[in-house]
Protein backbone atom coordinates (compact mmCIF):
# COMPACT_ATOMS: atom_id res chain seq x y z
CA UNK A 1 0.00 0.00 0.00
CA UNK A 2 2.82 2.23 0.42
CA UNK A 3 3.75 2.39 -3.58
CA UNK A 4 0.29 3.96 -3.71
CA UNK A 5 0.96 6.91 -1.41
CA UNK A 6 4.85 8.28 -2.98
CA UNK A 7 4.33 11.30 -1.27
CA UNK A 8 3.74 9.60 2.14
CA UNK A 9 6.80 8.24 4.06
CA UNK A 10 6.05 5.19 6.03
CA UNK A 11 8.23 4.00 9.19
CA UNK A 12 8.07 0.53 10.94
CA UNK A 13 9.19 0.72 14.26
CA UNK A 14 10.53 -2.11 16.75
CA UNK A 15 11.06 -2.10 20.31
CA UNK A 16 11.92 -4.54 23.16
CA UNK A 17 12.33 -7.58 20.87
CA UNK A 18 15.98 -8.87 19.83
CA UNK A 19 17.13 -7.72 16.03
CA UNK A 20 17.03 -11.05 14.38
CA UNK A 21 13.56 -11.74 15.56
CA UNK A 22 12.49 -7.96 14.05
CA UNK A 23 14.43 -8.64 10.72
CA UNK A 24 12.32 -12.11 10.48
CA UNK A 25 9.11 -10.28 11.29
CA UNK A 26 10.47 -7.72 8.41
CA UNK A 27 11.24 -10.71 5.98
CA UNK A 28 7.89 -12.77 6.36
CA UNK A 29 6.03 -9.99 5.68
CA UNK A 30 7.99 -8.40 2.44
CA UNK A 31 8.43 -5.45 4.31
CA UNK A 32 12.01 -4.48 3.19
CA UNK A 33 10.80 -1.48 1.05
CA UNK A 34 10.08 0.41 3.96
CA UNK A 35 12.63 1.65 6.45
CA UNK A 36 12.64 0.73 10.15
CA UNK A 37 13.96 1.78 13.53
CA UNK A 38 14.60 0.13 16.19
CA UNK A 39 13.20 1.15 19.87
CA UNK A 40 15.11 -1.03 22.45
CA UNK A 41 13.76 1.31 25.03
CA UNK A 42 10.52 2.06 23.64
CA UNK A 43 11.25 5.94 24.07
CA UNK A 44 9.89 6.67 19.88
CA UNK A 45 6.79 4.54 21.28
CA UNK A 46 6.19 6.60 24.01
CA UNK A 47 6.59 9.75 22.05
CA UNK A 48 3.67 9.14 20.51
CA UNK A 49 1.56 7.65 23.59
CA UNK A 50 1.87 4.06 22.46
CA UNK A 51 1.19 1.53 24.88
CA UNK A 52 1.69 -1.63 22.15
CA UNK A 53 3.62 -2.48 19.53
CA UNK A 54 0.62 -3.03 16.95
CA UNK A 55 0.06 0.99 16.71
CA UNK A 56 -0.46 3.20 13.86
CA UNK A 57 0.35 6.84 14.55
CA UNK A 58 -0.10 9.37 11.82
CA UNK A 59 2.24 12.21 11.55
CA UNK A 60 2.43 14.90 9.53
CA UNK A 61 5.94 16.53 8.35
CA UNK A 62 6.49 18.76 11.05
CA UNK A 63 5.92 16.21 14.06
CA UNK A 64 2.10 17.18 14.95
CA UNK A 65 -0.04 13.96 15.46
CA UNK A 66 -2.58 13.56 12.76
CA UNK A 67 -5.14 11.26 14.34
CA UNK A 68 -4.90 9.14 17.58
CA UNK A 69 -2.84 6.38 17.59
CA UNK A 70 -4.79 3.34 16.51
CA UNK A 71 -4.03 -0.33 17.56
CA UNK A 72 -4.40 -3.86 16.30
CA UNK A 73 -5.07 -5.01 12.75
CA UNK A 74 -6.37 -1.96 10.46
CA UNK A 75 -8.64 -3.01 7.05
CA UNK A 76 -7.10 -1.63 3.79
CA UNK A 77 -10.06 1.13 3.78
CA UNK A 78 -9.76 1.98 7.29
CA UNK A 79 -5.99 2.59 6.41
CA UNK A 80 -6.39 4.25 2.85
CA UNK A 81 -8.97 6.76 5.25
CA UNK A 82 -6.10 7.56 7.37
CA UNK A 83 -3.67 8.36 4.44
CA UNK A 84 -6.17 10.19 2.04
CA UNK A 85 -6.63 12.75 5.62
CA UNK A 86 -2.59 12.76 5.87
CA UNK A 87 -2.56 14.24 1.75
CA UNK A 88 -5.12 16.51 1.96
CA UNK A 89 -3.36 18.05 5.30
């Protein structure tokens, strides 16, 4: 879904899990096309008032917090919502 949104910059993030097990989570999914940090001490997460790892925040360019952070599995629509908003901001 990414390739559909060039103007939007997607960012994995992992904390509190060992590096090999994030690169395998990274490889099973085909997510190499999108860069990734890792959080060993969770400080990014808490940035953005994330209590989980399964959270979506929504950022705009200069750091202000689109929409709430959002947790668990998102639908493709629910998600396309989200990124159509983050464009026309």
């Amino acid at each position: 879904m990414s390739r559909d949104y060039p103007d939007i910059r997607f960012l994995g993030v992992a904390g509190l899990d060992q590096t090999d097990a994030y690169e395998a989570f990274v490889d099973e999914y085909g997510l190499e096309h999108i860069p990734h940090a890792i959080d060993p001490d969770r400080s990014l997460f808490g940035h953005f008032g994330s209590a989980t790892q399964d959270a979506w925040s929504f950022v705009l360019a200069d750091g202000t917090v689109q929409a709430q952070t959002r947790y668990g599995e998102m639908s493709d629509a629910a998600l396309r919502s989200y990124l159509d908003a983050l464009e026309a901001a």
